[in-house]
C-alpha atoms as a PDB file:
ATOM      1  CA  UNK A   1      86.035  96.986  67.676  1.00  0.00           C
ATOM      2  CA  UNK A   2      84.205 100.160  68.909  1.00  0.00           C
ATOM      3  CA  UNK A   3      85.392 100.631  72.134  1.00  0.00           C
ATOM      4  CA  UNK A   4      83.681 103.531  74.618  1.00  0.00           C
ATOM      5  CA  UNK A   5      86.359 104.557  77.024  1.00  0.00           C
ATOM      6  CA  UNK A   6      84.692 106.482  80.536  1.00  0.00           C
ATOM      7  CA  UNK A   7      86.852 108.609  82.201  1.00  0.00           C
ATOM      8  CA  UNK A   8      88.794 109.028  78.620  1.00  0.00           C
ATOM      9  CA  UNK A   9      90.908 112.146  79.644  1.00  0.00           C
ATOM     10  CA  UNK A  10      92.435 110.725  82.534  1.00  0.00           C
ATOM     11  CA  UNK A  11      96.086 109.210  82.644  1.00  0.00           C
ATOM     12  CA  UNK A  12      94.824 105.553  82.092  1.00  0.00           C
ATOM     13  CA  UNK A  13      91.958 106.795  79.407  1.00  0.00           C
ATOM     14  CA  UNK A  14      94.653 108.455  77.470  1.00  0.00           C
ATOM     15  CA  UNK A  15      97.263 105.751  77.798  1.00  0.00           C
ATOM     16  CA  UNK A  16      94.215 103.773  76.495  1.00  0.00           C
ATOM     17  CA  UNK A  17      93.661 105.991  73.527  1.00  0.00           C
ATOM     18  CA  UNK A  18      97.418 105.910  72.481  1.00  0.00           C
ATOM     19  CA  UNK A  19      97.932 101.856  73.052  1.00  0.00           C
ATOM     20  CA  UNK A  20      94.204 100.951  70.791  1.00  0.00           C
ATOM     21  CA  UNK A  21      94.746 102.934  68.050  1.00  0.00           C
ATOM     22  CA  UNK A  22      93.671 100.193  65.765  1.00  0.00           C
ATOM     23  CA  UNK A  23      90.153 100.038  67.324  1.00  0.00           C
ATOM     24  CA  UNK A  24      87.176 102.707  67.170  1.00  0.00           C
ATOM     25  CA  UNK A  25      87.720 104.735  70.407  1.00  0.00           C
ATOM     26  CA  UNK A  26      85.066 107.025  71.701  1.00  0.00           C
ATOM     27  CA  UNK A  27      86.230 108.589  75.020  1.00  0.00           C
ATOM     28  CA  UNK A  28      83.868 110.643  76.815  1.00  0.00           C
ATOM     29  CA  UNK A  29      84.584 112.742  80.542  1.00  0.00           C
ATOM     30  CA  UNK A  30      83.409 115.128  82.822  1.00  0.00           C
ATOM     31  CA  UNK A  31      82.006 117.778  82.159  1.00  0.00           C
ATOM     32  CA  UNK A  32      80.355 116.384  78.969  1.00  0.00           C
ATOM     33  CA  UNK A  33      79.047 112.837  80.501  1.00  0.00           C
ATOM     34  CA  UNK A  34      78.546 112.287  84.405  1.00  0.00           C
ATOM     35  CA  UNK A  35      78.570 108.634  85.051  1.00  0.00           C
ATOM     36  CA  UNK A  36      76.381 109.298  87.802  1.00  0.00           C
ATOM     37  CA  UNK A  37      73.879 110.522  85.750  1.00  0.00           C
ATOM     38  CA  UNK A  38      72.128 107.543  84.502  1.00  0.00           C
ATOM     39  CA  UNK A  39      69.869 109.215  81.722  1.00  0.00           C
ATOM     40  CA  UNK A  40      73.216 111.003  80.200  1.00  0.00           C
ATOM     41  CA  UNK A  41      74.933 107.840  80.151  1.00  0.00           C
ATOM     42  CA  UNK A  42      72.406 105.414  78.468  1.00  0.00           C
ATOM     43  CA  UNK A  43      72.390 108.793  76.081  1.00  0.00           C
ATOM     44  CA  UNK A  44      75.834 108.501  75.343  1.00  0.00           C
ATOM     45  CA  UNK A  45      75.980 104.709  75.044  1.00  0.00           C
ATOM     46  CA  UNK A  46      73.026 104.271  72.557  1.00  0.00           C
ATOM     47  CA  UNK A  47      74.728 106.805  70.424  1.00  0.00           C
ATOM     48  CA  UNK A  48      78.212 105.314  70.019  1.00  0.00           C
ATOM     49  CA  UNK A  49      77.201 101.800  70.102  1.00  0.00           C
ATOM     50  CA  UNK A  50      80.260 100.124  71.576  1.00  0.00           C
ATOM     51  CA  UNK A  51      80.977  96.615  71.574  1.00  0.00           C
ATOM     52  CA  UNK A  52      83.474  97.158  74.789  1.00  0.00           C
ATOM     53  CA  UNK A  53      83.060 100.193  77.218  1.00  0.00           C
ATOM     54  CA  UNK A  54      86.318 100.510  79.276  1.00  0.00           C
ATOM     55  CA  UNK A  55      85.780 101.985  82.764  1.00  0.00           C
ATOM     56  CA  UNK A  56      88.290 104.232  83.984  1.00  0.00           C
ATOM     57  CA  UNK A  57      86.114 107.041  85.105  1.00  0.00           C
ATOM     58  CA  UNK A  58      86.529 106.849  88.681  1.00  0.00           C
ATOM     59  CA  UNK A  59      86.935 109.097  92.156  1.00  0.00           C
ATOM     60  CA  UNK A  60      90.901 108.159  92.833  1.00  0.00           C
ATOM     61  CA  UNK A  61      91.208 111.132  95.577  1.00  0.00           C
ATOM     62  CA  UNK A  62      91.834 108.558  98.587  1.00  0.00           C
ATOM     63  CA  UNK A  63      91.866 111.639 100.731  1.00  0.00           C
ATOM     64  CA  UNK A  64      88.981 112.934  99.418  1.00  0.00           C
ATOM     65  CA  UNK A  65      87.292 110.015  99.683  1.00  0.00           C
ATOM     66  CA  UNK A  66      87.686 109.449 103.214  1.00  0.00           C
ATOM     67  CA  UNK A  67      86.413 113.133 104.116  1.00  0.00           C
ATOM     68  CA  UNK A  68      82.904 112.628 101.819  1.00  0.00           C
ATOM     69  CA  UNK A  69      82.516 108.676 101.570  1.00  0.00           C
ATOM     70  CA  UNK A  70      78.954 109.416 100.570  1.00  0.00           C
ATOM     71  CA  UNK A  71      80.851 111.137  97.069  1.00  0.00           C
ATOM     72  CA  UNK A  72      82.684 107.860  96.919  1.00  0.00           C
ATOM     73  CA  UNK A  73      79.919 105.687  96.717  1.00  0.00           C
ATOM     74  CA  UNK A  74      77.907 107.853  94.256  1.00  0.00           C
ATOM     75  CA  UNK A  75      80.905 108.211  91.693  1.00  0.00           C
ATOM     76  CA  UNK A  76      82.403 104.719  92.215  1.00  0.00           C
ATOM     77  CA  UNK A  77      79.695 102.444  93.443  1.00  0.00           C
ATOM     78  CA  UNK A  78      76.588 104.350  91.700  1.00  0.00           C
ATOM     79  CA  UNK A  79      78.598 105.383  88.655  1.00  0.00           C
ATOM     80  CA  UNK A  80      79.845 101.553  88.160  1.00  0.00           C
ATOM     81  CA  UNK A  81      76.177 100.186  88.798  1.00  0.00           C
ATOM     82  CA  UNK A  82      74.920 102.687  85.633  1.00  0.00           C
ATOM     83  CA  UNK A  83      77.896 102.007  83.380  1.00  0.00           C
ATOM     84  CA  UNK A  84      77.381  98.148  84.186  1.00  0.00           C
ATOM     85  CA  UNK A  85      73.766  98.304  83.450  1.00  0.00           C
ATOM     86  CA  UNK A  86      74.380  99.983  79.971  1.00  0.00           C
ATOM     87  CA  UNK A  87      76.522  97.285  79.096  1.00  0.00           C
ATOM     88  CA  UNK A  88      73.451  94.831  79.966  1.00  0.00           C
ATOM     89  CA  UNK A  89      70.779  96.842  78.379  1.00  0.00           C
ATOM     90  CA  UNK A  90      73.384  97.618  75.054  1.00  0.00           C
ATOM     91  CA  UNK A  91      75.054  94.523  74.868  1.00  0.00           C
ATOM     92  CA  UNK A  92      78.348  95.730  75.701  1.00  0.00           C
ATOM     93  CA  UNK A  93      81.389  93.614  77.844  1.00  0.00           C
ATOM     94  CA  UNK A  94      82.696  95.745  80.650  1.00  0.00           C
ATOM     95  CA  UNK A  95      86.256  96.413  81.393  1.00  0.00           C
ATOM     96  CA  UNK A  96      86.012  97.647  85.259  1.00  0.00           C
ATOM     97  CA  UNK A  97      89.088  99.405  86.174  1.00  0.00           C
ATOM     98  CA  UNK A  98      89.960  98.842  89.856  1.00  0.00           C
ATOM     99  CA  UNK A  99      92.469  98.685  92.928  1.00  0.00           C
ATOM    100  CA  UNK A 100      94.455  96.779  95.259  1.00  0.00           C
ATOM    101  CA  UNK A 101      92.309  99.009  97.986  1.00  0.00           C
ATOM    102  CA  UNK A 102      89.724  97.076  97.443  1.00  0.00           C
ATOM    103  CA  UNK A 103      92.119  94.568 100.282  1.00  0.00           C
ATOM    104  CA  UNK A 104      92.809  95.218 103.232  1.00  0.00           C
ATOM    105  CA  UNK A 105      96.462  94.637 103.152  1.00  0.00           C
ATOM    106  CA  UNK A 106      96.975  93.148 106.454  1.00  0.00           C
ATOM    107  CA  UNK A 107      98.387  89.754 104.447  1.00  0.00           C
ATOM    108  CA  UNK A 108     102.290  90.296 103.986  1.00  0.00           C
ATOM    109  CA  UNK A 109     102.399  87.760 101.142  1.00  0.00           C
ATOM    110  CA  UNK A 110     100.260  90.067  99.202  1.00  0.00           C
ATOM    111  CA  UNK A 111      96.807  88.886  97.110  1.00  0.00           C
ATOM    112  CA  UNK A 112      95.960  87.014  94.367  1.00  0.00           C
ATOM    113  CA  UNK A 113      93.136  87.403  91.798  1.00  0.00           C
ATOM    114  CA  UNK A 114      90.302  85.079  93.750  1.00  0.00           C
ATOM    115  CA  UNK A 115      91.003  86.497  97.297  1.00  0.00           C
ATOM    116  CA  UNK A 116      88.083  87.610  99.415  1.00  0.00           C
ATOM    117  CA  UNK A 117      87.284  91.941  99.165  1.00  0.00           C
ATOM    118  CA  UNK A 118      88.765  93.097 102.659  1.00  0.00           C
ATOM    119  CA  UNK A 119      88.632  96.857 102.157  1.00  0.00           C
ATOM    120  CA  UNK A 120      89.265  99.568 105.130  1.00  0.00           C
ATOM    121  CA  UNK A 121      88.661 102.792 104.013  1.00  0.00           C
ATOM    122  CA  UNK A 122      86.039 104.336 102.113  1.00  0.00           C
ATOM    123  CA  UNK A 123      87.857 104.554  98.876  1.00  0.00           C
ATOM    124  CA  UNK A 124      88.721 100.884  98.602  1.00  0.00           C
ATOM    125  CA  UNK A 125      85.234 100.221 100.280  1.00  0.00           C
ATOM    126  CA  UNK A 126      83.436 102.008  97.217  1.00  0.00           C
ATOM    127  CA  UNK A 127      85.845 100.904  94.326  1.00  0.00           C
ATOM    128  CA  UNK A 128      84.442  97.107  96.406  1.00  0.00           C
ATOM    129  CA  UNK A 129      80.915  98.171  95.800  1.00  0.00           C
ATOM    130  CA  UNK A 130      81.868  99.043  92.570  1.00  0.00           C
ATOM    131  CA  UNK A 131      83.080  95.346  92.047  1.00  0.00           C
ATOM    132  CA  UNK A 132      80.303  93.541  93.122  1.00  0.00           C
ATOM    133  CA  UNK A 133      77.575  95.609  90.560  1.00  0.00           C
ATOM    134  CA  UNK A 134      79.848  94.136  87.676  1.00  0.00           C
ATOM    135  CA  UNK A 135      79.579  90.803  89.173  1.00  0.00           C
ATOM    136  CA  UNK A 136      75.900  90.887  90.277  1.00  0.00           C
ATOM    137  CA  UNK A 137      74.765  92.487  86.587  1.00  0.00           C
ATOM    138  CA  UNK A 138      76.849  91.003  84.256  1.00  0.00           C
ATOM    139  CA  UNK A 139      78.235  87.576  83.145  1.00  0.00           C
ATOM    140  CA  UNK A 140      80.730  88.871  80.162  1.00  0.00           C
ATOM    141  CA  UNK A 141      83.483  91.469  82.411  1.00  0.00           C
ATOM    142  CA  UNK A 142      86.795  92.086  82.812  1.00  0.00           C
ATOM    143  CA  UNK A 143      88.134  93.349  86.373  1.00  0.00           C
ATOM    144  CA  UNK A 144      91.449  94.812  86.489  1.00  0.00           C
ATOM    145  CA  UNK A 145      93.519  95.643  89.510  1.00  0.00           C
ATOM    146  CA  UNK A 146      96.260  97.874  89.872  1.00  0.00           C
ATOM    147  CA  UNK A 147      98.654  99.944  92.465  1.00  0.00           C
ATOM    148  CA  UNK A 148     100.007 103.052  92.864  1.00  0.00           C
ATOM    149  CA  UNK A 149      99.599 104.302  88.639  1.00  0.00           C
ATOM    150  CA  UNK A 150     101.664 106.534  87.030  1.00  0.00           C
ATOM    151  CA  UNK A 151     101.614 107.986  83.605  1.00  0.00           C
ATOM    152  CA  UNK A 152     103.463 111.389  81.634  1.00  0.00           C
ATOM    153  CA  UNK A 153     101.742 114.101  82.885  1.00  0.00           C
ATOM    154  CA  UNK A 154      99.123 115.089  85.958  1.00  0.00           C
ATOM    155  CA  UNK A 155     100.459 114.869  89.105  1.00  0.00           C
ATOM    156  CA  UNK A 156     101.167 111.508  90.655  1.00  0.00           C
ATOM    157  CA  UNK A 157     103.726 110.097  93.508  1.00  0.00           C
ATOM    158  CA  UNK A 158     106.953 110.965  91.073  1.00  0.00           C
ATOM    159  CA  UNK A 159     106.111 114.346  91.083  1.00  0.00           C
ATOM    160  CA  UNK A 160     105.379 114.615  94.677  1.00  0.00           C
ATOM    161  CA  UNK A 161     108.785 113.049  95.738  1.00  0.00           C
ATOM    162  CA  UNK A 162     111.217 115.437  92.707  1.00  0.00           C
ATOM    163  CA  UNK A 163     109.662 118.530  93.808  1.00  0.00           C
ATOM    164  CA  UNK A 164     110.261 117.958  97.511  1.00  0.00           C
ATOM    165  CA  UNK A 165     113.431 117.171  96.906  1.00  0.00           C
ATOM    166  CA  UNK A 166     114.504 119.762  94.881  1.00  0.00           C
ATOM    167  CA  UNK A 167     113.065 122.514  96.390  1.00  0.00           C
ATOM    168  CA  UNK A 168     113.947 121.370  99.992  1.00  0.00           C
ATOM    169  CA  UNK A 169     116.797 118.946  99.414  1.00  0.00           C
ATOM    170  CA  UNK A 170     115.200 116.541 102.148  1.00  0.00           C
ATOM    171  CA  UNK A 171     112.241 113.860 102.406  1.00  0.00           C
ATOM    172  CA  UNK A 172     110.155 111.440 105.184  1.00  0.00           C
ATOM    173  CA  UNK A 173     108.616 108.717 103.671  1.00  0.00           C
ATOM    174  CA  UNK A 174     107.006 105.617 104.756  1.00  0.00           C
ATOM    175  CA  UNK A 175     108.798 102.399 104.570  1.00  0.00           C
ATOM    176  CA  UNK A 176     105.573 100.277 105.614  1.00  0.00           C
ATOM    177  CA  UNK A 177     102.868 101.106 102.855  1.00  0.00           C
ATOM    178  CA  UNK A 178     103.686  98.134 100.304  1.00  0.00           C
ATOM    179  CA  UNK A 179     102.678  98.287  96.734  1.00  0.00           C
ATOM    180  CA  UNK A 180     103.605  97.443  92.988  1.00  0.00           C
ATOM    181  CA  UNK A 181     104.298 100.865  90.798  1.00  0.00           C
ATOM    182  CA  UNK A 182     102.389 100.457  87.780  1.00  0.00           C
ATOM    183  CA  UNK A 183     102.868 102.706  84.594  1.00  0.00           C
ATOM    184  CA  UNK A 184      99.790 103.283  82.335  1.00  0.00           C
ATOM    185  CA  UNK A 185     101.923 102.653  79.227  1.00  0.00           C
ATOM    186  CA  UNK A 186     102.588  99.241  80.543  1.00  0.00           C
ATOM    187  CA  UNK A 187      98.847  98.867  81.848  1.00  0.00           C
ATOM    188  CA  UNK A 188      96.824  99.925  78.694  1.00  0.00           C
ATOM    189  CA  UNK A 189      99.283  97.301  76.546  1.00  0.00           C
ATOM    190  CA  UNK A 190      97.838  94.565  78.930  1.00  0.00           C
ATOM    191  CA  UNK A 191      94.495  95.975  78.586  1.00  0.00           C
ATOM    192  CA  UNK A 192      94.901  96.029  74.730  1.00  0.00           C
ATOM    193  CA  UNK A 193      96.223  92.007  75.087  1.00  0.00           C
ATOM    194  CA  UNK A 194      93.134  90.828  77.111  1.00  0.00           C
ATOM    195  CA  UNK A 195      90.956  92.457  75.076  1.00  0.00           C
ATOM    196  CA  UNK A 196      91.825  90.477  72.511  1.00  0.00           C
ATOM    197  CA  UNK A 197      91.425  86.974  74.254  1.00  0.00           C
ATOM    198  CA  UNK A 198      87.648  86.677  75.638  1.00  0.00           C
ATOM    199  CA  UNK A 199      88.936  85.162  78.614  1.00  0.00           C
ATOM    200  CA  UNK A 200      86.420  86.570  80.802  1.00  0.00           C
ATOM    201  CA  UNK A 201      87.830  87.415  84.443  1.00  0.00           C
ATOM    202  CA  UNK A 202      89.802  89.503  87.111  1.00  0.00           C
ATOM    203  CA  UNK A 203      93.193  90.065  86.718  1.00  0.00           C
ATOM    204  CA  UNK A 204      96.103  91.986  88.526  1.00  0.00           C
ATOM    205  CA  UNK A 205      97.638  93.991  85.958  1.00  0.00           C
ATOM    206  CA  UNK A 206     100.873  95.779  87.736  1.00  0.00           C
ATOM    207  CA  UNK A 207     104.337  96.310  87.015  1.00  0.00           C
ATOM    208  CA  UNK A 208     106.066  92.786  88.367  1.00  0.00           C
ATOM    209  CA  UNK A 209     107.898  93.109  91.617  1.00  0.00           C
ATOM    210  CA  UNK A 210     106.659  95.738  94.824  1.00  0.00           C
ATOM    211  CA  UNK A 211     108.804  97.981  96.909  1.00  0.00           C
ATOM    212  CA  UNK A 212     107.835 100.303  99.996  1.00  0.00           C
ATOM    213  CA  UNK A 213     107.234 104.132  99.278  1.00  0.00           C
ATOM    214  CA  UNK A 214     110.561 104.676 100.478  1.00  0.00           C
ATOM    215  CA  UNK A 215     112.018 102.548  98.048  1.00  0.00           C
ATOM    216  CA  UNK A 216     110.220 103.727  95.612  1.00  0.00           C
ATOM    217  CA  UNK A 217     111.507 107.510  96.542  1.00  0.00           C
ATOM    218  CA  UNK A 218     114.978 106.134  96.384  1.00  0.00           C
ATOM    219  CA  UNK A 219     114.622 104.621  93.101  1.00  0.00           C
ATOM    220  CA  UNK A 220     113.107 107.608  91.759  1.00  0.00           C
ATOM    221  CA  UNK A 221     116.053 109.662  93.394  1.00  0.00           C
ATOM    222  CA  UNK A 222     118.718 107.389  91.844  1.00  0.00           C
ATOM    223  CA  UNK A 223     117.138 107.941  88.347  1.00  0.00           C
ATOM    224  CA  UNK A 224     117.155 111.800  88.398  1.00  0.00           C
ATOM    225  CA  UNK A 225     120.668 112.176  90.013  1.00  0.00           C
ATOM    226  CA  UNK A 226     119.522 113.530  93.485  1.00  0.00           C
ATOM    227  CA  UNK A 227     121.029 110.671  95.270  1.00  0.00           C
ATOM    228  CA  UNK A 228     122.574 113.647  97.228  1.00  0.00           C
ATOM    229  CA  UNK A 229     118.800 114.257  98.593  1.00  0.00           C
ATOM    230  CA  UNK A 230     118.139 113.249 102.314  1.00  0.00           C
ATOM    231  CA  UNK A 231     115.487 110.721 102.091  1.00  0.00           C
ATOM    232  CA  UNK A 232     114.563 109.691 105.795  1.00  0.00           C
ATOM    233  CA  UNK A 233     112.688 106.426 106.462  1.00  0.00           C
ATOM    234  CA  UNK A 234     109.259 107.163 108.435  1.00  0.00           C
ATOM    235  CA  UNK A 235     106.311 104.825 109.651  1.00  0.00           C
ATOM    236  CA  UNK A 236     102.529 105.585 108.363  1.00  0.00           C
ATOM    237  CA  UNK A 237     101.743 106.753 112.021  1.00  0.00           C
ATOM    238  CA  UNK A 238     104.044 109.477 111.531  1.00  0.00           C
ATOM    239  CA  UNK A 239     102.282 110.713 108.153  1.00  0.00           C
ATOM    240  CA  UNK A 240      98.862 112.018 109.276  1.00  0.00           C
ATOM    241  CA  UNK A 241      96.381 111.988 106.630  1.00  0.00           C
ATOM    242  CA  UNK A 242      92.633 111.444 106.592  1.00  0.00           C
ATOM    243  CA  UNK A 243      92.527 107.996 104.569  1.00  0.00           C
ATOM    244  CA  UNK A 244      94.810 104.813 105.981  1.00  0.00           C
ATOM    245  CA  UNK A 245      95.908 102.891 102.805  1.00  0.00           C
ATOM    246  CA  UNK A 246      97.099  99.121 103.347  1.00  0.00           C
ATOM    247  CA  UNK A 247     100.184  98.423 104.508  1.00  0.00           C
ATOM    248  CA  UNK A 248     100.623  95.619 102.161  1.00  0.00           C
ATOM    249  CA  UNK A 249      99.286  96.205  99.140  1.00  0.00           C
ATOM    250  CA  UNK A 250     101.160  93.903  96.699  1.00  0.00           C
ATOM    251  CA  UNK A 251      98.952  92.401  94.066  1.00  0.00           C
ATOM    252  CA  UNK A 252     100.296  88.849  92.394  1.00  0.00           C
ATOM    253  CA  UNK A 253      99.381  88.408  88.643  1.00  0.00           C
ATOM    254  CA  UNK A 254      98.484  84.560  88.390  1.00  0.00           C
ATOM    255  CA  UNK A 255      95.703  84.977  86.060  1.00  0.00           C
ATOM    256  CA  UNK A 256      97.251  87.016  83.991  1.00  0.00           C
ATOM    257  CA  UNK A 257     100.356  85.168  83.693  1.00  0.00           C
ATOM    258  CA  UNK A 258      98.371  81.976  82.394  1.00  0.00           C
ATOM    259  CA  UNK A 259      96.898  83.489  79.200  1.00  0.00           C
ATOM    260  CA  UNK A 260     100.721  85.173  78.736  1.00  0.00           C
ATOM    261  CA  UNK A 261      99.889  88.548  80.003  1.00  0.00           C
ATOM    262  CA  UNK A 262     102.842  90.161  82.032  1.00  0.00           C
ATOM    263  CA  UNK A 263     104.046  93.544  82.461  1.00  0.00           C
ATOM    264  CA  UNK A 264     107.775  94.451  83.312  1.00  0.00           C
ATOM    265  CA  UNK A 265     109.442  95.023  86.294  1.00  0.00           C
ATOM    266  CA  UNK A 266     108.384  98.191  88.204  1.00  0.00           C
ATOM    267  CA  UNK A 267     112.422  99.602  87.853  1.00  0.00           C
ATOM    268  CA  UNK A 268     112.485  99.438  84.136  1.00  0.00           C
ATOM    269  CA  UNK A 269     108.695 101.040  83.589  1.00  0.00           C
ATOM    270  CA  UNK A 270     109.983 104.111  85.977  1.00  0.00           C
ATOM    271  CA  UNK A 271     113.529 104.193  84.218  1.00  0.00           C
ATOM    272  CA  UNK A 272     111.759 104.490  80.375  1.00  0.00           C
ATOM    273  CA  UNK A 273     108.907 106.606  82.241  1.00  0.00           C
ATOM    274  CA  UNK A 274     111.659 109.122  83.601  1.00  0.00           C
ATOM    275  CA  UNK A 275     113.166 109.117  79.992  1.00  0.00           C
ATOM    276  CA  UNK A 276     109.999 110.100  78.512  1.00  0.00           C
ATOM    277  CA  UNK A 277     109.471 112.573  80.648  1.00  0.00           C
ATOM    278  CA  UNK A 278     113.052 114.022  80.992  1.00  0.00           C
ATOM    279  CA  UNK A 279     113.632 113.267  84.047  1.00  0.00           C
ATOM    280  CA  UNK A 280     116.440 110.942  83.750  1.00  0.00           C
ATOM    281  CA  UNK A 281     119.903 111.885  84.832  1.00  0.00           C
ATOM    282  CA  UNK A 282     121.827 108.393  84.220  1.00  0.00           C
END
C-alpha cells in the first residue's frame, strides 16, 4: 500500500514510519508541505499517489491554541478540510488523527466512540471542526482518538515531570485532569491493524486503563527511582494556564475492541517506554 503520512516527522508520524515498514511510506512536514496551503498539498498528493494518507500533521500546542484560536482553526480545521478534499479528488481513504479534547469531559464515566463532540477550548474546538470536514467530505475514513501521547524523544509530560524532579526534588500536580497515557509505539501498531481491516469508522485508540496527572507523576517517579521526590497533589484551579483541558478525559475503546484491536495497559507502555529510553531504575 502507498501510504502518505502528513505531519511525518512528528512523534506519531515517526512511530508510523517504524511500525509500516512493509508498506510504501511517503512522509512529508513543515517546512517542505503546509497543509494549509491547498495548492502545495494537491501538489504533493498527485505526485505520490497514495492509496491511504495518514493525518497526523496537526497544531497540538493546547496553550498555544487558546492564545491564537484563529491559528487553530487554520492548521486543524482548514488544514483537515484540504487534506480531506485530496483524498476525495485522489481517491485516497483518510486516517484523521484526533483527541479526547474534542469532549468536554464533564462525564466521569468517560466517552465512547459515538458520543456527541462537546469541546471547551479552542484546541479541542478546532481538532472538532477538523472532525466534521472528514465526515461531511468523505464516506471511506478512519477517526482515531487518543490522550495524553508519548513517544522516545521531543518533549512530552515524562519529561516535564523527571526534570522537575530532579533538578528541584519537589512537584504540584493536578489530581483532577483524567486521561488514558497513550504511547505512539502502542498507537501506530493499532493504526497498522485497522489499516488492514476496511472497517470504516472512529475508534479510541489509547493505552487501556486512565489515571489522574498525579498518578501518572507517581508512576513515572516509581519507574525512575525518585520515589524520594515530593510529589504534592494540586487542583487545576491552582495551575494557571491559558487553555482548561477536561477534567475527565478518559476515552473507552468499544469499537476497537470488536474487530480485536486493543492496546496494553497504560503502566506497562510507560515501564517498556522508560526502558527504551533509559530511564528505568527498577
Amino acid at each position: 500500500m502507498r501510504i502518505l503520512i502528513t505531519g511525518g516527522a512528528g512523534q506519531l508520524g515517526t512511530a508510523l514510519q517504524a511500525e509500516l515498514t512493509q508498506h510504501e511510506l511517503f512522509p512529508i512536514d513543515l517546512p517542505q508541505v503546509d497543509i494549509t496551503d491547498r495548492e502545495a498539498l494537491f501538489a504533493s498528493v498527485a505526485d505520490t499517489k497514495p492509496d491511504l494518507i495518514i493525518h497526523c500533521a496537526a497544531y497540538t500546542n493546547v496553550d498555544g491554541c487558546a492564545k491564537d484560536p484563529a491559528l487553530a482553526y487554520k492548521v486543524n480545521g482548514l488544514g483537515t478540510q484540504n487534506v480531506a478534499l485530496a483524498c476525495q479528488q485522489f481517491g485516497a481513504t483518510m486516517v484523521h488523527i484526533s483527541t479526547n479534547e474534542v469532549f468536554a469531559g464533564d462525564n466521569p464515566a468517560g466517552y465512547e466512540e459515538w458520543m456527541p463532540l462537546s469541546a471547551v477550548n479552542p484546541y479541542g474546538r478546532s481538532k472538532a471542526a477538523a472532525e466534521v470536514h472528514v465526515k461531511n467530505i468523505l464516506s471511506n475514513f478512519y477517526i482515531v482518538r487518543l490522550s495524553w501521547l508519548f513517544a522516545p524523544g521531543g518533549r512530552n509530560f515524562i519529561h516535564a515531570i523527571l526534570d522537575r524532579a530532579r533538578s528541584t526534588g519537589q512537584l504540584r500536580v493536578v489530581t483532577d485532569e483524567i486521561g488514558c497515557p497513550t504511547y505512539s509505539v502502542d498507537l501506530a501498531k493499532a493504526i497498522g491493524q485497522l489499516i488492514e481491516t476496511g472497517q470504516y469508522g472512529i475508534y479510541h485508540f489509547v493505552n487501556s486503563g486512565s489515571c489522574s496527572r498525579w498518578q501518572f507523576a507517581n508512576e513515572i517517579l516509581r519507574l525512575a527511582g525518585l520515589t524520594d521526590v515530593v510529589n504534592t497533589p494540586i487542583l487545576g484551579k491552582e495551575f494557571k494556564r491559558p487553555s482548561t483541558p477536561p477534567p475527565f478525559g478518559t476515552l473507552h475503546n468499544i469499537a476497537g475492541k470488536a474487530i480485536g484491536i486493543e492496546l496494553r495497559p497504560w503502566q506497562e507502555a510507560l515501564e517498556e517506554y522508560m526502558r527504551d529510553t533509559n530511564q528505568l531504575a527498577i
